[in-house]
N, C-alpha and C. Protein backbone atom coordinates (compact mmCIF):
# COMPACT_ATOMS: atom_id res chain seq x y z
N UNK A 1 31.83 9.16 24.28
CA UNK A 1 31.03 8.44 25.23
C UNK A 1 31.74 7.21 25.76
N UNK A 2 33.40 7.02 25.24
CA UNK A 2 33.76 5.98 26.19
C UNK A 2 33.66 5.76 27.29
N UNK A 3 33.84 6.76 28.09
CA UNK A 3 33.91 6.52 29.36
C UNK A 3 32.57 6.36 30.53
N UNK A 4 31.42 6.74 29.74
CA UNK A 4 30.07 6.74 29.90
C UNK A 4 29.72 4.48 29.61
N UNK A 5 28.79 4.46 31.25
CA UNK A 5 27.84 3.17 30.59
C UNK A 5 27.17 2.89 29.39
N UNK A 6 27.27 2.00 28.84
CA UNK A 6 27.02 1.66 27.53
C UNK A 6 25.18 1.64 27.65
N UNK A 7 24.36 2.28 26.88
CA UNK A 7 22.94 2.07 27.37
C UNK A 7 22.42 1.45 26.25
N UNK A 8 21.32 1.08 26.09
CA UNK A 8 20.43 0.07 25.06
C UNK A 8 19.54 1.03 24.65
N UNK A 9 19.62 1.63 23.40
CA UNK A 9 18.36 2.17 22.74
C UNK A 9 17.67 1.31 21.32
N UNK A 10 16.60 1.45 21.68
CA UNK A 10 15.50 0.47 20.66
C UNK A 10 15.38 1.69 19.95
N UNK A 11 15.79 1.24 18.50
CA UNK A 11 15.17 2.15 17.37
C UNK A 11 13.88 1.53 16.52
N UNK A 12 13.05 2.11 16.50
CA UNK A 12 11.83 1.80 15.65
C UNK A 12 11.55 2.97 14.52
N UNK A 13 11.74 1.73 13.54
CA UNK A 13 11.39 2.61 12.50
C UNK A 13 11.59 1.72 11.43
N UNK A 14 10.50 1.87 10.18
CA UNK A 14 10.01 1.05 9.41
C UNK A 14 10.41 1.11 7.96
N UNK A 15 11.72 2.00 7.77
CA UNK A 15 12.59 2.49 6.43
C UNK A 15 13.85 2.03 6.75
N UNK A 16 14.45 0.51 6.17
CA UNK A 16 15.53 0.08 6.79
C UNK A 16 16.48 0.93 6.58
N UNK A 17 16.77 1.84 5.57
CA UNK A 17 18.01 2.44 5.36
C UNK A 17 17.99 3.32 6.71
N UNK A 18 17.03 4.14 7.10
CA UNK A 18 17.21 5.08 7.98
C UNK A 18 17.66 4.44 9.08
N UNK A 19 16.83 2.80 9.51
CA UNK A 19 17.10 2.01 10.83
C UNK A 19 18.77 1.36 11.00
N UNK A 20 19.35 1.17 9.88
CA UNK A 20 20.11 0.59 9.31
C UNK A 20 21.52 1.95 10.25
N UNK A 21 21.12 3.31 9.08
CA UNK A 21 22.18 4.30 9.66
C UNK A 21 21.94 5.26 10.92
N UNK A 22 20.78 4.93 11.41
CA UNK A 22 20.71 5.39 12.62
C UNK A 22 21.13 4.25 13.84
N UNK A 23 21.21 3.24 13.75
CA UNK A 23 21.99 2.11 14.37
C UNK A 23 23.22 2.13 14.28
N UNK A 24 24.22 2.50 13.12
CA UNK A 24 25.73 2.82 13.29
C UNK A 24 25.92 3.97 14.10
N UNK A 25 25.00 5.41 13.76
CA UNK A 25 25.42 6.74 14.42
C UNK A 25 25.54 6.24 15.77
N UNK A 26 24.32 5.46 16.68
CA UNK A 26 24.00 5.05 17.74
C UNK A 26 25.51 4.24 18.41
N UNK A 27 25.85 3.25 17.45
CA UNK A 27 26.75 2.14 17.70
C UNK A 27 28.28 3.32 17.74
N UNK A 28 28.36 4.17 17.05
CA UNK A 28 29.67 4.43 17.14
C UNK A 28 29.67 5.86 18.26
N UNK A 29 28.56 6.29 19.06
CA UNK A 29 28.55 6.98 20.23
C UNK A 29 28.66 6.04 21.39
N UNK A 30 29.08 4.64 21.43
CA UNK A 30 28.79 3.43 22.36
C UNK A 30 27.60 3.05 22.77
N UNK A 31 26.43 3.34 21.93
CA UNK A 31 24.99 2.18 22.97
C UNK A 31 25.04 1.03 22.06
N UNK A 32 24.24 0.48 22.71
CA UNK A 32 24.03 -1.03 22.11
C UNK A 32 22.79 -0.60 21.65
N UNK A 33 22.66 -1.10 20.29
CA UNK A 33 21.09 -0.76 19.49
C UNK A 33 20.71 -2.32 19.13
N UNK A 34 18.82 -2.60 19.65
CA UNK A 34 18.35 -3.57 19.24
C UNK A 34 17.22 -2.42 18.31
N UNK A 35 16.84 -2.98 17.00
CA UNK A 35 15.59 -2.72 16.30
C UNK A 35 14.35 -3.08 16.09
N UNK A 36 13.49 -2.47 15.58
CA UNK A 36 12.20 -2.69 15.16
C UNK A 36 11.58 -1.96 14.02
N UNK A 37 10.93 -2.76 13.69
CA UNK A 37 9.97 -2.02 12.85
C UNK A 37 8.53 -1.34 12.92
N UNK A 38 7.84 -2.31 13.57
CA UNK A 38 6.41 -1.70 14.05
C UNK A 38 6.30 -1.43 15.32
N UNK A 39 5.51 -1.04 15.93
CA UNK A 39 4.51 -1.10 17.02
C UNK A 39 4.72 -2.47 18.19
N UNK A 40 4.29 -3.13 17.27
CA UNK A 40 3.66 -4.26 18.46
C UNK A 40 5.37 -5.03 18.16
N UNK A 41 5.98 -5.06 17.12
CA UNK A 41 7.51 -5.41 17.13
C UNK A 41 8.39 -4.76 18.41
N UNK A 42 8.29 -3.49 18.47
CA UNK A 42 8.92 -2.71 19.49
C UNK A 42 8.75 -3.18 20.57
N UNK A 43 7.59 -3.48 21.17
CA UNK A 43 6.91 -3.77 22.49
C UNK A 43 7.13 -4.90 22.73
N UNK A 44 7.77 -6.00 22.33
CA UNK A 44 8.51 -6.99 22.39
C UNK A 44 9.97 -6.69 22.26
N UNK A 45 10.75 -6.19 21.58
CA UNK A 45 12.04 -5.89 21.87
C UNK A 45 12.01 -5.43 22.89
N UNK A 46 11.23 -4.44 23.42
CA UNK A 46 11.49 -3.54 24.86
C UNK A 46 11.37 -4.47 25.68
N UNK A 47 9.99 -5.75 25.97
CA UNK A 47 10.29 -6.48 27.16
C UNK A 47 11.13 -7.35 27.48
N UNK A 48 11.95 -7.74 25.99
CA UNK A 48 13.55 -8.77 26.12
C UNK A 48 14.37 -8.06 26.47
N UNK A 49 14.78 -6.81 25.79
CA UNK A 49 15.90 -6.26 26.13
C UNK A 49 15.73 -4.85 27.24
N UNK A 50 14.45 -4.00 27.49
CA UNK A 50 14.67 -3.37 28.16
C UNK A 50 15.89 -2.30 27.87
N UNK A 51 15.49 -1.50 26.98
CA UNK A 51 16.28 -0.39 26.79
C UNK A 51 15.76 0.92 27.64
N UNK A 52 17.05 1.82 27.62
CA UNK A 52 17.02 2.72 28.07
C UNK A 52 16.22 3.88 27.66
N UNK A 53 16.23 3.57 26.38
CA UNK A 53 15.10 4.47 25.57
C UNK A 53 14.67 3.96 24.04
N UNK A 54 13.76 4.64 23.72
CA UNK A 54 12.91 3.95 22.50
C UNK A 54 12.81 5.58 21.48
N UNK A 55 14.11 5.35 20.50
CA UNK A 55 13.70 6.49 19.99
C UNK A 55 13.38 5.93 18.40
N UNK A 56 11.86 6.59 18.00
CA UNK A 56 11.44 6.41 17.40
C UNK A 56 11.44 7.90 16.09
N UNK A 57 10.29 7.80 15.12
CA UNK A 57 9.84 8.70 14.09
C UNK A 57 8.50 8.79 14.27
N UNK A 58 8.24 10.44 14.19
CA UNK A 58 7.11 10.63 14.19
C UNK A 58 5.87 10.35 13.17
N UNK A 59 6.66 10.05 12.02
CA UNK A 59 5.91 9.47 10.38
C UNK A 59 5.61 8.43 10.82
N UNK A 60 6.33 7.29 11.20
CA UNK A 60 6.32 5.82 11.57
C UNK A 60 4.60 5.48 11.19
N UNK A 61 4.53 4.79 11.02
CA UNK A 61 2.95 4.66 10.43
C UNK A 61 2.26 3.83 11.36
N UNK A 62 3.29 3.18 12.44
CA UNK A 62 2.39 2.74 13.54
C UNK A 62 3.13 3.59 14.86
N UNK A 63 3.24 5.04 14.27
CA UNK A 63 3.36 5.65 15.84
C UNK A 63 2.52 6.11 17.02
N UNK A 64 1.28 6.29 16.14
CA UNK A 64 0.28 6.13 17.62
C UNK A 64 0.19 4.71 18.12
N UNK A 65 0.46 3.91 17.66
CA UNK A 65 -0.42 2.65 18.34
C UNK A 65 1.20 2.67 19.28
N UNK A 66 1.92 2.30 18.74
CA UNK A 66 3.59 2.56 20.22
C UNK A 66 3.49 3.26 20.69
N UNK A 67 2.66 4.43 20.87
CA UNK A 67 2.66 5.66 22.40
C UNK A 67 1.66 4.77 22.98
N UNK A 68 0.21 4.43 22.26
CA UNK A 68 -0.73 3.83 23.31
C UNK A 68 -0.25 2.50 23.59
N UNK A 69 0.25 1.62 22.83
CA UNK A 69 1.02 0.26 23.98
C UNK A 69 1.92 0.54 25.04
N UNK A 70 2.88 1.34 24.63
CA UNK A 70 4.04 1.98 25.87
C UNK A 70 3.15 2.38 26.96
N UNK A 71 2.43 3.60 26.58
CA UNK A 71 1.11 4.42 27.68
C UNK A 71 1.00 3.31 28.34
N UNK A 72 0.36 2.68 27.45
CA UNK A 72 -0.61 1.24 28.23
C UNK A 72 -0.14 0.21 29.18
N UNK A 73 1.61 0.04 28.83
CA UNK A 73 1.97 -1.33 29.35
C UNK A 73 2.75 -0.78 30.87
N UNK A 74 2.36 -1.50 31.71
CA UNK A 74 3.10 -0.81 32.97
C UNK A 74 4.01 -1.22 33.11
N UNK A 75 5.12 -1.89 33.05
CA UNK A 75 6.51 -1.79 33.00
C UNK A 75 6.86 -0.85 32.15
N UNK A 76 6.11 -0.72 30.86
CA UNK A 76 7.64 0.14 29.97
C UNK A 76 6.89 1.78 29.91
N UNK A 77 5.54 2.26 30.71
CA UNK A 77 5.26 3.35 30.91
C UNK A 77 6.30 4.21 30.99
N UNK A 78 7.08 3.89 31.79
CA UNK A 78 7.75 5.32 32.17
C UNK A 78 9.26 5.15 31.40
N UNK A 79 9.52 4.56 30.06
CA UNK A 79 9.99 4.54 29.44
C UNK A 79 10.38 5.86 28.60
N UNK A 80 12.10 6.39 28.47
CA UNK A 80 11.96 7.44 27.51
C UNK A 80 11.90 7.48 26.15
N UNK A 81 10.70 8.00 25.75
CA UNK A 81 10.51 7.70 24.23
C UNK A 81 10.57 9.08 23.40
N UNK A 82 12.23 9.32 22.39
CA UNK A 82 12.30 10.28 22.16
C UNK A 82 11.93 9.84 20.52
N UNK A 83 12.18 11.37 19.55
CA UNK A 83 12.43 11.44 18.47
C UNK A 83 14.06 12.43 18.17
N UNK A 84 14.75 12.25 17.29
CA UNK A 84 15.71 13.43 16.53
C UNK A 84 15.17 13.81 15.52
N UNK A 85 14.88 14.91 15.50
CA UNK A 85 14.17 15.75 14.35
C UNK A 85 14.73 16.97 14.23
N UNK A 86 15.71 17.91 13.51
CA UNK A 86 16.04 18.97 13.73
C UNK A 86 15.26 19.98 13.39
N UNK A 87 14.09 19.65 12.82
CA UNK A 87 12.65 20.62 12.12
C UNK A 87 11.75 20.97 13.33
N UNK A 88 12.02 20.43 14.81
CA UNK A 88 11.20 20.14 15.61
C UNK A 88 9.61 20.91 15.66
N UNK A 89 9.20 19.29 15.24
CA UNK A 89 7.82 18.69 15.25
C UNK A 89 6.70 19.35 15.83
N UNK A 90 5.34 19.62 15.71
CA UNK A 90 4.68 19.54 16.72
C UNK A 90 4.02 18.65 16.82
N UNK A 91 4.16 18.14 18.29
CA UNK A 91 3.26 16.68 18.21
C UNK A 91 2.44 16.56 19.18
N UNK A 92 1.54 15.74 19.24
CA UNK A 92 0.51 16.08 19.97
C UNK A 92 0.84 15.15 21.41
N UNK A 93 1.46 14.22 21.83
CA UNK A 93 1.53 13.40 22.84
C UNK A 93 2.70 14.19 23.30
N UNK A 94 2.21 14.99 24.09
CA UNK A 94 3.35 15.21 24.84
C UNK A 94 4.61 14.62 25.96
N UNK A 95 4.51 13.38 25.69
CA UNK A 95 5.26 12.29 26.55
C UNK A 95 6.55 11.96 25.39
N UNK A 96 6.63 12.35 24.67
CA UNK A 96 7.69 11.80 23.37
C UNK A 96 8.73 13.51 23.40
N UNK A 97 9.66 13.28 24.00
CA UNK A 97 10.83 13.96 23.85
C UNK A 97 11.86 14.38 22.23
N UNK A 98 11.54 15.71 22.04
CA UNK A 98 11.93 15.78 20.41
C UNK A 98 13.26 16.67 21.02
N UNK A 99 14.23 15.71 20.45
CA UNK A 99 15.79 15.65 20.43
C UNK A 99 16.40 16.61 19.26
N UNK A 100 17.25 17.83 19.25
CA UNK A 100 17.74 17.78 17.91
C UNK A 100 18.93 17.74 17.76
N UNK A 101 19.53 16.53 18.17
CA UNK A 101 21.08 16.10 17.62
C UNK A 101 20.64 14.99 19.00
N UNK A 102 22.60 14.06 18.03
CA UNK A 102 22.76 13.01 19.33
C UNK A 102 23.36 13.48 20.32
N UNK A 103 23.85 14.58 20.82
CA UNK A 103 24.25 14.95 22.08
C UNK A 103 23.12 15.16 22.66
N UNK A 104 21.64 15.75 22.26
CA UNK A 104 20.63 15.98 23.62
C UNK A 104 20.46 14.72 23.74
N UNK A 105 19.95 13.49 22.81
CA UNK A 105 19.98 11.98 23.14
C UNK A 105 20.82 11.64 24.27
N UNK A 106 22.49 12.02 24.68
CA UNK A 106 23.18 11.58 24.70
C UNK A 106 23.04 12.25 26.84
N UNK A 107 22.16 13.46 26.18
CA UNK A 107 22.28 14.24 27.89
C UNK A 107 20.84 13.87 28.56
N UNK A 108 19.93 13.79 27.34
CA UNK A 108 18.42 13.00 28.09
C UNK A 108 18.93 11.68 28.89
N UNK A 109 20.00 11.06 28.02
CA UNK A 109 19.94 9.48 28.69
C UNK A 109 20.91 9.59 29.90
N UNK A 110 21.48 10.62 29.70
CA UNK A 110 22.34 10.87 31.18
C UNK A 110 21.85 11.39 32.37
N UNK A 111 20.50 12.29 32.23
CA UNK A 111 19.83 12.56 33.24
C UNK A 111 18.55 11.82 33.40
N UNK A 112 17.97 11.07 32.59
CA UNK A 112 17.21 10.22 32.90
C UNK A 112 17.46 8.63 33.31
N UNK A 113 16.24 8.18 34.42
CA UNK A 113 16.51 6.79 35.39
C UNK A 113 16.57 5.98 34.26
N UNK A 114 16.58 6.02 33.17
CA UNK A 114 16.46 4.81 32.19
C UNK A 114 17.91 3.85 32.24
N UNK A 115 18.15 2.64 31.91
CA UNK A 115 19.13 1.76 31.95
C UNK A 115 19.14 0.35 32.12
């Protein structure tokens, strides 16, 4: 991804080890990763930094309330909010993009307006 714009993905997720090594995988494909832990944490990182995408966990224990603030907030509505799950999920909000590896991450953020 050198040669690709560097994009900003917000990871949320509330198990530092996972936030911890999903921030290097992130960092050494070139994005810039800001974190979070909750819900209403996220929704403040997103309005400072404005990432390109918000990929989260579907366990996350405040993952409904981050689909309905995102849903809710009209700037970061049309925000892409994926998961990587290689078990892929069924989930009920169909607005949350289930990724399985960092290359679809890597081709969602290339065809989507996010940046």
């Amino acid at each position: 991804m050198a040669d690709k714009q560097q994009q900003t993905i917000l990871v949320v997720e509330d198990v530092d080890e996972i936030s911890v090594s999903m921030s290097a995988a992130l960092n050494r494909r070139g994005h810039r990763v800001v974190r979070a832990a909750t819900a209403q944490q996220a929704i403040e990182m997103a309005e400072q930094n404005r990432p390109a995408m918000i990929l989260t966990d579907p366990d996350l224990p405040t993952f409904d309330k981050l689909m309905e603030l995102v849903g809710h907030h009209g700037t970061l509505k049309n925000m892409i909010v994926a998961i990587i799950d290689i078990n892929d999920p069924k989930l009920k909000n169909k607005s949350v993009n289930v990724l399985s590896d960092f290359q679809a991450l890597d081709d969602l953020l290339e065809s989507g307006d996010g940046g």
